[in-house]
Protein backbone atom coordinates (compact mmCIF):
# COMPACT_ATOMS: atom_id res chain seq x y z
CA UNK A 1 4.58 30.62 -18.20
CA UNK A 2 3.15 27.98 -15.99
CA UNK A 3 3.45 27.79 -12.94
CA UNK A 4 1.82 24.97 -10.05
CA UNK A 5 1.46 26.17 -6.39
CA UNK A 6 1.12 23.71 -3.70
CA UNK A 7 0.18 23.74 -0.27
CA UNK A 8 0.59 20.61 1.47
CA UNK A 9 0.88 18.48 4.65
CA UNK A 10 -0.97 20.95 6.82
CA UNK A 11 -4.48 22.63 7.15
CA UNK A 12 -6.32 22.03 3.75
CA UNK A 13 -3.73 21.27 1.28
CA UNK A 14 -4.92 22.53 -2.03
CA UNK A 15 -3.13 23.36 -5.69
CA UNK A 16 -3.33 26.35 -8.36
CA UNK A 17 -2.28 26.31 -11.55
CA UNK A 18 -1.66 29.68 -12.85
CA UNK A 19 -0.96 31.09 -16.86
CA UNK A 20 0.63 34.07 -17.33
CA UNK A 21 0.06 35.59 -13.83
CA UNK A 22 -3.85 34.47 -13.76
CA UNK A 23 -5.81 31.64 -12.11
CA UNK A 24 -6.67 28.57 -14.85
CA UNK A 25 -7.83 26.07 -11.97
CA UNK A 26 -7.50 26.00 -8.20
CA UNK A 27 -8.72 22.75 -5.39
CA UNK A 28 -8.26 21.74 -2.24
CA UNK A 29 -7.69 18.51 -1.89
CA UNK A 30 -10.62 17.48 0.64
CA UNK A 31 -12.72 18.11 -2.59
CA UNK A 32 -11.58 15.00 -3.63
CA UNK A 33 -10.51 12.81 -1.19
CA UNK A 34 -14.18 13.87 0.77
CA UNK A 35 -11.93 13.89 3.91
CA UNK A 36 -12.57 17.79 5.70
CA UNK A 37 -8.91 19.21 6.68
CA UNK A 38 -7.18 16.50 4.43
CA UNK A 39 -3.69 17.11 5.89
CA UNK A 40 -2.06 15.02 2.86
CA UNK A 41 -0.44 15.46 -0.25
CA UNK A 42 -3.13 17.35 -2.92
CA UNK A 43 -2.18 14.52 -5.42
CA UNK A 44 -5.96 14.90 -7.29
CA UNK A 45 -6.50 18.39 -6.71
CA UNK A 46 -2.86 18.54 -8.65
CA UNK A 47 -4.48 16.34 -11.23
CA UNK A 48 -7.26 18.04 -11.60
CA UNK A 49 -5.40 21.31 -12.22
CA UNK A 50 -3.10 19.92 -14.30
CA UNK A 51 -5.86 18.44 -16.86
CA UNK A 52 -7.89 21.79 -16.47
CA UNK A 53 -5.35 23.89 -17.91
CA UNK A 54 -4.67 20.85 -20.56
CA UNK A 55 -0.87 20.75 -19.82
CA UNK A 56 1.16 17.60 -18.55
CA UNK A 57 3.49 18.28 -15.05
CA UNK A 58 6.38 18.31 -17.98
CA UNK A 59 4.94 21.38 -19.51
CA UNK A 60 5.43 23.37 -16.03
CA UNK A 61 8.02 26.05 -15.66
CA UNK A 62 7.84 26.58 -12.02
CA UNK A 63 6.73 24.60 -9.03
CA UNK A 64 5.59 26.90 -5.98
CA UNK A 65 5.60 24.63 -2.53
CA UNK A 66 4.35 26.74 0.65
CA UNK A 67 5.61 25.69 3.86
CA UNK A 68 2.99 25.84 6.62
CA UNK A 69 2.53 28.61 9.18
CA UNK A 70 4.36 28.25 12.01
CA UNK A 71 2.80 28.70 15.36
CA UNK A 72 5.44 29.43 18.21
CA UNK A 73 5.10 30.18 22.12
CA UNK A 74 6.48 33.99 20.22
CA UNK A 75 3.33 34.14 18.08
CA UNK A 76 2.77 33.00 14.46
CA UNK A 77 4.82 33.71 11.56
CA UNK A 78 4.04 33.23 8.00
CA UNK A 79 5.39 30.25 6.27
CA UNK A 80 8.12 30.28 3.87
CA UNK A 81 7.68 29.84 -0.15
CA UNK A 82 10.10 27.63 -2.01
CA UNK A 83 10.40 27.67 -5.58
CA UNK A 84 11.55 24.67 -8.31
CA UNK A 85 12.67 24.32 -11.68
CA UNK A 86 11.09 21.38 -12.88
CA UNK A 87 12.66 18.30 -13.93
CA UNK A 88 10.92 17.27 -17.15
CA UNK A 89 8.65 14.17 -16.03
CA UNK A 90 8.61 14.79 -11.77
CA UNK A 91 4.99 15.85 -11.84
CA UNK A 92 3.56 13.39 -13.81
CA UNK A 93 6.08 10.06 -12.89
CA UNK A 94 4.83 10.94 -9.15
CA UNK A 95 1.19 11.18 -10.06
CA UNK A 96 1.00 7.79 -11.90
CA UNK A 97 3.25 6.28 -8.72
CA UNK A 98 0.41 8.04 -6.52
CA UNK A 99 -2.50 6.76 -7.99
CA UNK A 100 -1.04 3.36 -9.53
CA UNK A 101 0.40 2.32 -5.93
């Protein structure tokens, strides 16, 4: 099983792509876009997972998107974890719309 996790649109969004319950490739985005804190989407580090485990965003069973950490006046609490079933060509029809404009 494959499986992408994402972190995204907060501090240091990054992605993992893990086989069978261990780590093929992990990056934070920043590592790529050379921007420290990068609070985008981790498009590249994404691609760069995706080609490191030599799979295709079609091939992934599971897509793993963390929500960031809340901070309230009450404290922080830990984000939330949503999980997707992927539709055959999301991953890679967003990438090529990413990175082809």
């Amino acid at each position: 099983m494959d499986i992408l996790g994402i972190s995204c649109y907060c501090h240091d969004p990054a992605a993992v792509l893990l086989r069978e319950c261990k780590i093929v490739a992990a990056a934070e985005e920043e590592r790529f876009t050379r921007i420290k804190h990068d609070y985008g989407f981790p498009s590249q580090a994404i691609k760069f997972c995706l080609e490191s485990g030599g799979i295709q965003g079609s091939d992934l069973d599971l897509v793993v998107v963390g929500e960031p950490l809340v901070v309230s006046p009450r404290g922080m609490r830990c984000g939330s974890f949503y999980c997707f079933g992927i539709d055959a060509l999301m991953i890679d029809s967003f990438l090529l719309k990413k990175h082809n404009g």
